[in-house]
C-alpha atoms as a PDB file:
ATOM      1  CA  UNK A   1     -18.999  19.913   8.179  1.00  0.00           C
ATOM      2  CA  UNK A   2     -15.892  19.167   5.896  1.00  0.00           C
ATOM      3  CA  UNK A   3     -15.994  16.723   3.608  1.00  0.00           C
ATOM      4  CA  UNK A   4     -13.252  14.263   3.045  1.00  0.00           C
ATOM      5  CA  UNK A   5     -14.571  12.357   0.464  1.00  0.00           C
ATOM      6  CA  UNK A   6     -12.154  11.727  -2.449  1.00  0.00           C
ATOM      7  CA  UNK A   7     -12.353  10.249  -5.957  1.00  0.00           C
ATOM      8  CA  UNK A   8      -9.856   7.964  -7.278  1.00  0.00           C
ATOM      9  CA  UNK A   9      -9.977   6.500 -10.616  1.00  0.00           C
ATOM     10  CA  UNK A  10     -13.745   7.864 -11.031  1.00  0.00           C
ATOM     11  CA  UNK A  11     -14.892   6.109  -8.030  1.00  0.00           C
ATOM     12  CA  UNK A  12     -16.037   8.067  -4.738  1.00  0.00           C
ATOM     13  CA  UNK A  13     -14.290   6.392  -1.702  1.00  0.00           C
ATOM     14  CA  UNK A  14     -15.804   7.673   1.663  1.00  0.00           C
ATOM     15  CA  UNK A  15     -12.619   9.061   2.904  1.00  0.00           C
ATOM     16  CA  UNK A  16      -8.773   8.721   1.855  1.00  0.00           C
ATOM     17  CA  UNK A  17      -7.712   6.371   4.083  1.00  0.00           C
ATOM     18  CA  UNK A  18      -7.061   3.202   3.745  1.00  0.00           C
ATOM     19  CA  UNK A  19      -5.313  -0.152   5.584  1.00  0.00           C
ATOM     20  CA  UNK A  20      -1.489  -0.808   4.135  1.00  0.00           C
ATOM     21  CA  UNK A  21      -1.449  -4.252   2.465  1.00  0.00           C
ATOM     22  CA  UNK A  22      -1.489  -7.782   4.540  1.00  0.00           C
ATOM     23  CA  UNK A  23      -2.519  -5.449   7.826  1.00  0.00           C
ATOM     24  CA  UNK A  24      -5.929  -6.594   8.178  1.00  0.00           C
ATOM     25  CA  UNK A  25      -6.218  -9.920   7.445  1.00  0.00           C
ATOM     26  CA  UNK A  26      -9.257 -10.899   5.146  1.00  0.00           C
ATOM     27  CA  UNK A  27     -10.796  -7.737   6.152  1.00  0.00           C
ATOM     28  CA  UNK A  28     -13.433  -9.587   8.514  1.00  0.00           C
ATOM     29  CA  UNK A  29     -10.973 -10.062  11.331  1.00  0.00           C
ATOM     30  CA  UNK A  30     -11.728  -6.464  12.022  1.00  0.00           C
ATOM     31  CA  UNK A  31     -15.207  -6.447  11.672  1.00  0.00           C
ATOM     32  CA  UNK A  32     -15.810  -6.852  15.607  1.00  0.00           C
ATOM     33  CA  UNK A  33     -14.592  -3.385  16.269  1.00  0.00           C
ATOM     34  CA  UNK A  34     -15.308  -1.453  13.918  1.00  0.00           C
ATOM     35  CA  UNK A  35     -15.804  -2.753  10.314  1.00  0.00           C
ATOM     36  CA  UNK A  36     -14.129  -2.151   6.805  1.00  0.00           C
ATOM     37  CA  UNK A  37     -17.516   0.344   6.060  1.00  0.00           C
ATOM     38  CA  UNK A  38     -14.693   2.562   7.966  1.00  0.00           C
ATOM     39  CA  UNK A  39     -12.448   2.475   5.377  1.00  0.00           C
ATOM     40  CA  UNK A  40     -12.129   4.726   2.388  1.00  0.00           C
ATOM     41  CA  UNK A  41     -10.772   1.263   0.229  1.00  0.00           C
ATOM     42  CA  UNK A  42      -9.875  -2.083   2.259  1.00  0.00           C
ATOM     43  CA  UNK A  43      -6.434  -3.269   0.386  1.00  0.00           C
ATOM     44  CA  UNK A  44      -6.049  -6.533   0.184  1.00  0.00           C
ATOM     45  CA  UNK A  45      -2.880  -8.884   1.711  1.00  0.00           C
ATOM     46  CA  UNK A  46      -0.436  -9.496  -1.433  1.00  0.00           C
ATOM     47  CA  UNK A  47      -2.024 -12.325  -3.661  1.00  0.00           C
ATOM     48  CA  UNK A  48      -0.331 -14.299  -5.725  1.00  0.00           C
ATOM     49  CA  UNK A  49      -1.732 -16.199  -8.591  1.00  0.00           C
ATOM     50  CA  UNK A  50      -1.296 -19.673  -6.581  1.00  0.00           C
ATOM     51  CA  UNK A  51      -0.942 -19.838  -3.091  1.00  0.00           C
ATOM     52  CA  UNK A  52       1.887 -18.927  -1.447  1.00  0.00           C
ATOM     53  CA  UNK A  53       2.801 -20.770   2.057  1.00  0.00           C
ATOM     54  CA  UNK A  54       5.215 -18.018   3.634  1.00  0.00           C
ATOM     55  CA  UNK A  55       8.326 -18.146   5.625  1.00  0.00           C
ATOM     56  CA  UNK A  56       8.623 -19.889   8.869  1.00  0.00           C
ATOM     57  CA  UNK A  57       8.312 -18.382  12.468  1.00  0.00           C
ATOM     58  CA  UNK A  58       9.531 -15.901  13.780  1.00  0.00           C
ATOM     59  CA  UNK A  59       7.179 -13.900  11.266  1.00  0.00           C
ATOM     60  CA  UNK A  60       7.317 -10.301  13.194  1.00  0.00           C
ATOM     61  CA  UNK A  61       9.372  -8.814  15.717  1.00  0.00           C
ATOM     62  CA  UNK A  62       8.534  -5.963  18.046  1.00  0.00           C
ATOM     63  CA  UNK A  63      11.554  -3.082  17.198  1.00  0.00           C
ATOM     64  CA  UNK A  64      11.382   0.523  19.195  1.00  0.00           C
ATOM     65  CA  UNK A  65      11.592   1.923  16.060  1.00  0.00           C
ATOM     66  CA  UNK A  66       8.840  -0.172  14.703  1.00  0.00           C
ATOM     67  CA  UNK A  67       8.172  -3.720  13.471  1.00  0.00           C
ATOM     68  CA  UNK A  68      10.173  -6.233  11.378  1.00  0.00           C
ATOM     69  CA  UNK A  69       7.935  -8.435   9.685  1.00  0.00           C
ATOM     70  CA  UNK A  70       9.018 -11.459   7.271  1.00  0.00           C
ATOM     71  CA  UNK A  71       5.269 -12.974   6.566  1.00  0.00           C
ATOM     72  CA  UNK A  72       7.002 -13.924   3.466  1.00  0.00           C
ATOM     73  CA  UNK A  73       3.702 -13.055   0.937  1.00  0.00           C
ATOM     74  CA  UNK A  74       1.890 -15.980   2.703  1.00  0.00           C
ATOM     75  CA  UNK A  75      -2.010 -16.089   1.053  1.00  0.00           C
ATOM     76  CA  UNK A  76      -4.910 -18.308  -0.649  1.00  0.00           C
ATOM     77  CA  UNK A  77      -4.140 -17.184  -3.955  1.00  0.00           C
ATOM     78  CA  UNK A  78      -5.934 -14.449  -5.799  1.00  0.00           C
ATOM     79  CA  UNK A  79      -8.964 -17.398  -7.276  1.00  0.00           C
ATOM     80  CA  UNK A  80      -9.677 -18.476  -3.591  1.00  0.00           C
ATOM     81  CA  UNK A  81      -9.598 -14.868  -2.428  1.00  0.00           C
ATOM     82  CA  UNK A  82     -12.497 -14.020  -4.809  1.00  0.00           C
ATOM     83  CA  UNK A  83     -14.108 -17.108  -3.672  1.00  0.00           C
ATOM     84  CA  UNK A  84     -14.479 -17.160  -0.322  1.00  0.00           C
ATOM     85  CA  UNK A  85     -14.198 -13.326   0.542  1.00  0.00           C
ATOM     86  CA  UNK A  86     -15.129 -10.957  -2.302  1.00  0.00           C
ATOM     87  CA  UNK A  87     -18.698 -11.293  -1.423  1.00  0.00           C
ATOM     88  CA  UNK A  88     -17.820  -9.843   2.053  1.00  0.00           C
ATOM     89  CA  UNK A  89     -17.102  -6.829   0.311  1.00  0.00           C
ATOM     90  CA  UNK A  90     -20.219  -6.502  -1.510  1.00  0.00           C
ATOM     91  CA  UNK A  91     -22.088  -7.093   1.125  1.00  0.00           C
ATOM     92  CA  UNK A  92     -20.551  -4.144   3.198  1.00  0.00           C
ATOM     93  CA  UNK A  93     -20.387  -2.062  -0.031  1.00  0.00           C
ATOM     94  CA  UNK A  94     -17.046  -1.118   0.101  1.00  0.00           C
ATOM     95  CA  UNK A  95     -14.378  -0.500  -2.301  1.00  0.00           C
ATOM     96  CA  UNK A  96     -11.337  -2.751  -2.547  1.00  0.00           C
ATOM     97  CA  UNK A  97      -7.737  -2.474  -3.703  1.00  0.00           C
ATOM     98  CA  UNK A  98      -6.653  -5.269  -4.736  1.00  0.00           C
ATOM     99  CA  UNK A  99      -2.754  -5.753  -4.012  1.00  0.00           C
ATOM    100  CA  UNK A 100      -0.967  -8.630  -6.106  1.00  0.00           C
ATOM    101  CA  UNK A 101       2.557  -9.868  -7.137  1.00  0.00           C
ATOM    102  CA  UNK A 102       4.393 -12.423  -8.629  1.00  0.00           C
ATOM    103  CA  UNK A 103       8.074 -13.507  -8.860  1.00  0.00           C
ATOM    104  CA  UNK A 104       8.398 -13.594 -12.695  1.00  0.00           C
ATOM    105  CA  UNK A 105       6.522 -11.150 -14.949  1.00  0.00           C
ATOM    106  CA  UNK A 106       4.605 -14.095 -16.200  1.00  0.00           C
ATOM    107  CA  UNK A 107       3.234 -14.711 -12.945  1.00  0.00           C
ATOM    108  CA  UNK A 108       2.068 -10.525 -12.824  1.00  0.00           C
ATOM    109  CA  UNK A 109       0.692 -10.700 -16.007  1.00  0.00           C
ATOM    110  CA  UNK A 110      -1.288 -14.216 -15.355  1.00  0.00           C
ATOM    111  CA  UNK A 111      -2.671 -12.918 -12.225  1.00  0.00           C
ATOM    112  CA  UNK A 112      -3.765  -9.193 -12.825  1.00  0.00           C
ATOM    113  CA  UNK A 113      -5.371 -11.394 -15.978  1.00  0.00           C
ATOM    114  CA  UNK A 114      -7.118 -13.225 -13.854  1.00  0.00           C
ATOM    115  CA  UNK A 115      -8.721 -10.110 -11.962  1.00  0.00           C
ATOM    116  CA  UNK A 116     -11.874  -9.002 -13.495  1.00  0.00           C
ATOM    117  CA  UNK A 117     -13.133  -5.218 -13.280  1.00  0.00           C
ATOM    118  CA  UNK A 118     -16.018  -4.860 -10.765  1.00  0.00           C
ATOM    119  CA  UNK A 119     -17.471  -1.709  -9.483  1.00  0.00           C
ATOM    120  CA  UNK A 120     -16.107  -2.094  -6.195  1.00  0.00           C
ATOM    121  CA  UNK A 121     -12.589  -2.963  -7.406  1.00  0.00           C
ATOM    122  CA  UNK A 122     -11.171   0.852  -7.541  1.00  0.00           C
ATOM    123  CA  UNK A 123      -7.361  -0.493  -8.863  1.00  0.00           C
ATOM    124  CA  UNK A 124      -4.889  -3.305  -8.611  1.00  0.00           C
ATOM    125  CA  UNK A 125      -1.796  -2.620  -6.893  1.00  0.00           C
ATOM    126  CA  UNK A 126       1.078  -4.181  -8.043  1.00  0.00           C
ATOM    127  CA  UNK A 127       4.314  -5.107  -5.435  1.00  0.00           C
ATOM    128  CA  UNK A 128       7.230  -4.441  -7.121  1.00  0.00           C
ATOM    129  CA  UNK A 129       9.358  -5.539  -4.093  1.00  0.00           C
ATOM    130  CA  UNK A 130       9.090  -8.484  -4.976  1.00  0.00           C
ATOM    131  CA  UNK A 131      12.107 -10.732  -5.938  1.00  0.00           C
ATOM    132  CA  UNK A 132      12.433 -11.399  -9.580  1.00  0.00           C
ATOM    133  CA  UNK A 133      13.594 -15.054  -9.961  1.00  0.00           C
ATOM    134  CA  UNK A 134      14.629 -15.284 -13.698  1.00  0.00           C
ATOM    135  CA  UNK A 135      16.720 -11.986 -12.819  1.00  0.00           C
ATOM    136  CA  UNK A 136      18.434 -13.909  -9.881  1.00  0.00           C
ATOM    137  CA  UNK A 137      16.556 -12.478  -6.859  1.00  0.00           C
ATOM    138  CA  UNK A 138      16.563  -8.783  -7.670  1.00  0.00           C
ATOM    139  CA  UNK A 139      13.898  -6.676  -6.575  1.00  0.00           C
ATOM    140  CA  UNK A 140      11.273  -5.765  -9.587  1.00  0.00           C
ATOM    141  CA  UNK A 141      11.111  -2.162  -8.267  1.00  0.00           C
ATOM    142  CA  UNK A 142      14.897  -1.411  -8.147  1.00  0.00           C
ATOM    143  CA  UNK A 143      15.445  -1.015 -12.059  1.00  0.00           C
ATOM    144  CA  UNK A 144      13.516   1.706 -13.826  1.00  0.00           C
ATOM    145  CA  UNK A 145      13.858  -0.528 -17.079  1.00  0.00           C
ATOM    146  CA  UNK A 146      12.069  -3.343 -15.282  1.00  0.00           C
ATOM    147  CA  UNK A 147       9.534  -1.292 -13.675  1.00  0.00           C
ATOM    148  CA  UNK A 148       8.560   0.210 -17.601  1.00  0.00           C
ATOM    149  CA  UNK A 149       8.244  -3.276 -18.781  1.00  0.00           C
ATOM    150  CA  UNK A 150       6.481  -4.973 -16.598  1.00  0.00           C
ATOM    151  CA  UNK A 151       3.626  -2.095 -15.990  1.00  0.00           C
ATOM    152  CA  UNK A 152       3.227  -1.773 -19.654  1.00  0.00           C
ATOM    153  CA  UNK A 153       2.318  -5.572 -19.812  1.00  0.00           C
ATOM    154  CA  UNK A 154      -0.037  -5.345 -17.306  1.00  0.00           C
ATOM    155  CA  UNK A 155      -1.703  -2.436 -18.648  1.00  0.00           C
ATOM    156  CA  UNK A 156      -2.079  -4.381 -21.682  1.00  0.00           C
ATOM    157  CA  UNK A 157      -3.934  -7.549 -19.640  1.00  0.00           C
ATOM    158  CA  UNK A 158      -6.187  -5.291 -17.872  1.00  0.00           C
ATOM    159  CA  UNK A 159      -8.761  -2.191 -17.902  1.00  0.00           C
ATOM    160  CA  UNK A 160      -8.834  -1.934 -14.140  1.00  0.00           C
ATOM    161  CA  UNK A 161      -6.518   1.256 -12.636  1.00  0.00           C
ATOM    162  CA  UNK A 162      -2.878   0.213 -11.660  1.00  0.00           C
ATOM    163  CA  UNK A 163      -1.374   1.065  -8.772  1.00  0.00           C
ATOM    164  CA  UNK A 164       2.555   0.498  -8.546  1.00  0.00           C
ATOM    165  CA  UNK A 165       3.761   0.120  -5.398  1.00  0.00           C
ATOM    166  CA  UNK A 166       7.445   1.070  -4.983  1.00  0.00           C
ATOM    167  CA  UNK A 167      10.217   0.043  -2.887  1.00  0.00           C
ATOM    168  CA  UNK A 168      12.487   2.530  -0.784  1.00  0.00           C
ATOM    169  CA  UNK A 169      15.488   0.517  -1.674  1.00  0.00           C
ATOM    170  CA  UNK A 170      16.706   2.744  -4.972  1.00  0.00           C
ATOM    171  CA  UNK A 171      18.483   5.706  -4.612  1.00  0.00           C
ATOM    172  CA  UNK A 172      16.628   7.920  -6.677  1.00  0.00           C
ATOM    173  CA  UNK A 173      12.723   6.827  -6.518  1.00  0.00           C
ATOM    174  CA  UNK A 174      11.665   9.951  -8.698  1.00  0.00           C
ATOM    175  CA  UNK A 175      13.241   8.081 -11.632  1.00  0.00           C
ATOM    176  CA  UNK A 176      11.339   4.826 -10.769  1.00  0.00           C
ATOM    177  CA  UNK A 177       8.067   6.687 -10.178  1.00  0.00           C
ATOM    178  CA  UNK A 178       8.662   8.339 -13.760  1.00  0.00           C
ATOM    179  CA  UNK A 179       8.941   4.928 -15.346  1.00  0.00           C
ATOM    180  CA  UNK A 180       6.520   3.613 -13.918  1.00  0.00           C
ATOM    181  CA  UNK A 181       3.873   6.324 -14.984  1.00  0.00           C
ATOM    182  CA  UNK A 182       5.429   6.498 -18.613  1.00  0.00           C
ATOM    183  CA  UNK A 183       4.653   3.088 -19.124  1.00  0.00           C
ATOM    184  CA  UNK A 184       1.020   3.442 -18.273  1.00  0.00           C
ATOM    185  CA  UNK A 185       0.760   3.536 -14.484  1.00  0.00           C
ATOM    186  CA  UNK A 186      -2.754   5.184 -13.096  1.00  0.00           C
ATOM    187  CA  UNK A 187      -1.375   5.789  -9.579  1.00  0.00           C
ATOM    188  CA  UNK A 188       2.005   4.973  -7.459  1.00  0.00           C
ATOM    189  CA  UNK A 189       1.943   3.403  -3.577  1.00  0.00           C
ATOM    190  CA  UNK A 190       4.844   5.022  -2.054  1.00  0.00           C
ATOM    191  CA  UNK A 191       6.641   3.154  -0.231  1.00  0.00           C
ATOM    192  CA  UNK A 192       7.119  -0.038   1.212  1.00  0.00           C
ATOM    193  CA  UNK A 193       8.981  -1.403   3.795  1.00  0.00           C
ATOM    194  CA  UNK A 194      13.016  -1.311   4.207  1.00  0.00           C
ATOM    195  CA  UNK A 195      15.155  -4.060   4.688  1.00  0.00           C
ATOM    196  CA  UNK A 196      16.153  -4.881   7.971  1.00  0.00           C
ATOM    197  CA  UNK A 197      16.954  -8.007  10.834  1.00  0.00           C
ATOM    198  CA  UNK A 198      17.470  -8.320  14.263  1.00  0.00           C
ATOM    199  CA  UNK A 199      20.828  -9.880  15.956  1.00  0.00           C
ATOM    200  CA  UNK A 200      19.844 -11.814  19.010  1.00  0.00           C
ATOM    201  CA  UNK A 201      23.021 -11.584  21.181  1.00  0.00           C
ATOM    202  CA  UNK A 202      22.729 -14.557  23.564  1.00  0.00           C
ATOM    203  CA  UNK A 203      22.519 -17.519  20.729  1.00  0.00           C
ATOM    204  CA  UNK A 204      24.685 -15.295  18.259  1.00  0.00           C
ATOM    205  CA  UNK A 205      22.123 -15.646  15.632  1.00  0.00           C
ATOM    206  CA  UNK A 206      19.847 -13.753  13.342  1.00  0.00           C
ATOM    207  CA  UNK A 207      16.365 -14.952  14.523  1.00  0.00           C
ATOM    208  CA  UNK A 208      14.536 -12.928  11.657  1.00  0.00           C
ATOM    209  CA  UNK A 209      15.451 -10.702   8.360  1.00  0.00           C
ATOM    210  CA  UNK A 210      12.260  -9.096   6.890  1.00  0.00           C
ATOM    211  CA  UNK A 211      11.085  -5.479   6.460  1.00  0.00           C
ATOM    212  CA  UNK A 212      10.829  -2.139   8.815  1.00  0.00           C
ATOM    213  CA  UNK A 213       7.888  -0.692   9.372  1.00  0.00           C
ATOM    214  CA  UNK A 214       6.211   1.635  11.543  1.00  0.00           C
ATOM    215  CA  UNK A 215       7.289   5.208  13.083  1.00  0.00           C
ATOM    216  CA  UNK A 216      11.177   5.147  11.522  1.00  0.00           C
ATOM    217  CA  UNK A 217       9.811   5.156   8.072  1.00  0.00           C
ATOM    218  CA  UNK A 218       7.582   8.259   8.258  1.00  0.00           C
ATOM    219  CA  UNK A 219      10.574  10.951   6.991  1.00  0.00           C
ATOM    220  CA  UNK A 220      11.118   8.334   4.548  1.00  0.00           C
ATOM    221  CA  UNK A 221       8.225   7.760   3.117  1.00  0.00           C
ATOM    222  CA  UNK A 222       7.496  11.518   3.281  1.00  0.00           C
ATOM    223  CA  UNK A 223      10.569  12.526   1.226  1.00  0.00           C
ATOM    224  CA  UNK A 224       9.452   9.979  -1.147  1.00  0.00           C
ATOM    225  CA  UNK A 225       6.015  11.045  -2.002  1.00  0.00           C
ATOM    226  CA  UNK A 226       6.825  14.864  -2.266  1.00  0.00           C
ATOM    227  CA  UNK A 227       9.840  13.795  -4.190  1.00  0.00           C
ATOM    228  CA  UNK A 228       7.595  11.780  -6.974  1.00  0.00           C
ATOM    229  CA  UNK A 229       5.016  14.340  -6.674  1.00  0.00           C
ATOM    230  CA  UNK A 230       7.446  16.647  -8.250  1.00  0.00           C
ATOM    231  CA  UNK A 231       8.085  14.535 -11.412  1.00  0.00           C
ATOM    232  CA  UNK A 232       4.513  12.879 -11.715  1.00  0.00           C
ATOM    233  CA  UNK A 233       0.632  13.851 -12.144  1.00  0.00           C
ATOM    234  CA  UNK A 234      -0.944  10.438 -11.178  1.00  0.00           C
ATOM    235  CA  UNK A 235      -2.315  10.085  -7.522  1.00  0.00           C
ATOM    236  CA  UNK A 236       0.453   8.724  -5.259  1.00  0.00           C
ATOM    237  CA  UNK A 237      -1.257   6.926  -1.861  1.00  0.00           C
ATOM    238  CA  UNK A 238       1.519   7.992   1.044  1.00  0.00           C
ATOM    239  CA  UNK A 239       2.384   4.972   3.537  1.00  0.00           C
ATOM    240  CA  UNK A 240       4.872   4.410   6.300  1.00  0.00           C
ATOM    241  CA  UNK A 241       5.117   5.383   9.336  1.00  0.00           C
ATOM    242  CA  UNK A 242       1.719   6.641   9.975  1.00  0.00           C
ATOM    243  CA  UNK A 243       0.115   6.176  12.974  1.00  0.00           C
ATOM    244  CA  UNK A 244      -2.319   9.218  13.531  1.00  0.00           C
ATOM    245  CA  UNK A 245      -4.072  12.528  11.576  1.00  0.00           C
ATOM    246  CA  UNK A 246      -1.221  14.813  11.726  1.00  0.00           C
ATOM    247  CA  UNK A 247       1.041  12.100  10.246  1.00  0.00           C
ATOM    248  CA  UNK A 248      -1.474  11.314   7.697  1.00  0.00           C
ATOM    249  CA  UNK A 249      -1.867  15.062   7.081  1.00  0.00           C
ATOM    250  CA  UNK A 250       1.735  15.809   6.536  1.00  0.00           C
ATOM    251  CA  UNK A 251       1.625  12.885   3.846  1.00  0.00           C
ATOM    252  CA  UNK A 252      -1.499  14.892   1.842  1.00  0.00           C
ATOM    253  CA  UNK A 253       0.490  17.941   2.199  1.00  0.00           C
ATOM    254  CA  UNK A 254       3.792  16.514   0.774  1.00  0.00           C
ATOM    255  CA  UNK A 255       1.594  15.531  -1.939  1.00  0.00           C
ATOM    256  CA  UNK A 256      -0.224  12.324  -1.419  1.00  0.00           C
ATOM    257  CA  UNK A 257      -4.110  11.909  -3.045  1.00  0.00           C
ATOM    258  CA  UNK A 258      -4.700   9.209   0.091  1.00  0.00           C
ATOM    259  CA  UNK A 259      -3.074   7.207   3.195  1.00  0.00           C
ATOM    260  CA  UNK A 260      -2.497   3.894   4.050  1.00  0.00           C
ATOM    261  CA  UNK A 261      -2.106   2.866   7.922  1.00  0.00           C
ATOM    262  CA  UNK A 262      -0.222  -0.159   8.775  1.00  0.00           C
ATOM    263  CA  UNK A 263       1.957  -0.990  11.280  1.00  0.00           C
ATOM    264  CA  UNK A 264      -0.033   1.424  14.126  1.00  0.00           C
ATOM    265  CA  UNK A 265      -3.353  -0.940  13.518  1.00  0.00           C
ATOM    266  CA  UNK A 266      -1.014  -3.925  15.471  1.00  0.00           C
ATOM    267  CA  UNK A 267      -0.177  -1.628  18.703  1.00  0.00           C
ATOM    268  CA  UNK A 268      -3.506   0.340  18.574  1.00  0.00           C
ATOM    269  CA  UNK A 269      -6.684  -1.494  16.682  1.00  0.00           C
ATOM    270  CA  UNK A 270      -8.375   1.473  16.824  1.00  0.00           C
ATOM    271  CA  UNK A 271      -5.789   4.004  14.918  1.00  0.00           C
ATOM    272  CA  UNK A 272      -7.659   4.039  11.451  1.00  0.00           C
ATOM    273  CA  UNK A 273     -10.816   5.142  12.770  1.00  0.00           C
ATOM    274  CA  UNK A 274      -8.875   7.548  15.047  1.00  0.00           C
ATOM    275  CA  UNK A 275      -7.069   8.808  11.803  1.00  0.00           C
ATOM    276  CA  UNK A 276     -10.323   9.500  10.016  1.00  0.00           C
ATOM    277  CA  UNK A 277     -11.439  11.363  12.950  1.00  0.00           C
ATOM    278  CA  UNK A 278      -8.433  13.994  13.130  1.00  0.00           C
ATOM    279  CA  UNK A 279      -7.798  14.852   9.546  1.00  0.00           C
ATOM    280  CA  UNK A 280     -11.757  15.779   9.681  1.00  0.00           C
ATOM    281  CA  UNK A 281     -11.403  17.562  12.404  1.00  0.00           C
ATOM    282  CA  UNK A 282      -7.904  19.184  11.188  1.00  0.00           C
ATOM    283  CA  UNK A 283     -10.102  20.302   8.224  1.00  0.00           C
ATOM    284  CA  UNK A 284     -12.940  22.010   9.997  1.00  0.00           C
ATOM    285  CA  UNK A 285     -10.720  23.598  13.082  1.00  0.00           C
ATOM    286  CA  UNK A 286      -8.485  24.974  10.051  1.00  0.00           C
ATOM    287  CA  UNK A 287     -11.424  26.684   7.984  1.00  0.00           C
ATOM    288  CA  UNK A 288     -11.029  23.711   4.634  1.00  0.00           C
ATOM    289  CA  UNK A 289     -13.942  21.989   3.468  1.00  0.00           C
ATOM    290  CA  UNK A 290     -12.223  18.943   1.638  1.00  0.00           C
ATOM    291  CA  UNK A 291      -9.642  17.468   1.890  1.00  0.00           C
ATOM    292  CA  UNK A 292      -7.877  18.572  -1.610  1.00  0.00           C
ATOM    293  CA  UNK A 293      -7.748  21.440  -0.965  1.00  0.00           C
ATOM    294  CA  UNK A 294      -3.921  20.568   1.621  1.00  0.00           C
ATOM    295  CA  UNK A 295      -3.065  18.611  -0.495  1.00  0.00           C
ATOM    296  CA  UNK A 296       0.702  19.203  -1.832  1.00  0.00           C
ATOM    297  CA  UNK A 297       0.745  22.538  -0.639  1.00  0.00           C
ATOM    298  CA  UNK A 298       3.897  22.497   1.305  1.00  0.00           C
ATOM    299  CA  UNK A 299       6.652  24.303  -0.393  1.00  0.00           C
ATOM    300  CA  UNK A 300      10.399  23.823  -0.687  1.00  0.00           C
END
């Protein structure tokens, strides 16, 4: 049987897929179908180092070329998380990613402080989509000079692996994903939502602005990761647009060390399991024996 075990940052994770960000909950929402044992690394929703309330309704909107959602970073806070939840994890024995922002640097640097390392933490992951408020609303992850500074604090703060998760908005992400792992980076997330809102044409409004998701962002995401794979040597986890094996093989081939499945979970519950599945079978139907061994071997 082929393996698709994978180690990242020096820890074994069971297989190289993983949720996307704020897409299961708590993690024990799921837990009635199938469980986050399932998962190669449950990531967590975005924490913040307070809580964060969110953005009023309408929070997500059904598009056919995926989902707009504008949650708006709502969570408990990253002290609260550890709190009530993190014990969850260790009782399951699984590996968590722990995803975190903040909308000054302070606030990244006071809350991947506040983190301590833990065997089953495998890296933080930082959102750098995330509007910075002393630079009047601009996106973290848009300036390659901003990315370099504010990974090389955190680095500083912390021994646990970081994880920078980049936005699509830039035009050239390669230079981004270079900054990022000059200043200290362990891994890149590639790539988050886009931008996007919805014009409801009877009240001649705008009843939500948030980010795409889903199936639309696949060729995006793609181009993305084999892009940065060209320029970097750190593992880069591929998300967007997945929603089955052969999507989440094409991102391995392009280049990606692991997958993150997001918006398919909402339409079917059962699409990570179903993911973990195929790229197994891919791998034994196609004479491999891990998983490594496609990744990043597309050409051109």
């Amino acid at each position: 049987m082929a393996s698709i075990s994978i180690k990242l940052f020096g820890k074994t994770l069971r297989n190289p897929v993983m949720n996307a960000s704020g897409t299961l909950g708590y993690s024990s929402e799921i837990e009635a179908l199938w469980g986050v044992k399932t998962l190669g690394a449950y990531v967590t929703k975005g924490l913040s180092l307070t809580p964060h309330h969110g953005n009023p309704i309408p929070r997500v909107w059904d598009e056919r070329s995926g989902m707009i959602n504008s949650i708006g970073l709502q969570n408990m806070g990253v002290e609260k998380f550890f709190a009530q939840h993190f014990s969850f994890f260790r009782k399951k024995k699984t590996p968590v990613i722990i995803n975190f922002f903040g909308f000054t640097e302070e606030e990244y640097v006071r809350c991947a402080e506040s983190i301590k390392p833990h065997p089953l933490v495998v890296a933080l992951e930082m959102n750098l989509s995330c509007p910075n408020i002393k630079a009047g609303g601009i996106s973290f992850g848009k300036d390659p000079d901003m990315v370099y500074r504010i990974v090389k604090r955190i680095k500083e703060v912390t021994g646990i692996p970081i994880l920078a998760k980049l936005t699509p908005e830039v035009k050239h992400i390669a230079e981004v994903a270079l900054a990022a792992s000059k200043a200290g980076a362990d891994g890149l997330t590639l790539i988050n939502t886009m931008p996007a809102l919805v014009v409801d044409l009877k009240r001649k409004r705008i009843p939500i602005k948030g980010g795409l998701s889903g199936p639309t962002l696949k060729p995006i995401a793609l181009r993305a990761v084999h892009e940065c794979a060209q320029v970097v040597s750190i593992p880069i986890i591929g998300v967007g647009g997945i929603m089955n094996a052969d999507d989440a093989i094409s991102f391995f081939m392009a280049g990606a060390s692991a997958v993150q499945v997001g918006s398919a979970t909402f339409g079917d519950p059962y699409a990570i399991p179903r993911t973990i599945t195929g790229v197994r079978a891919y791998l034994e139907n196609n004479g491999y024996r891990r998983v490594e061994q496609i990744m990043g071997i597309i050409d051109g």
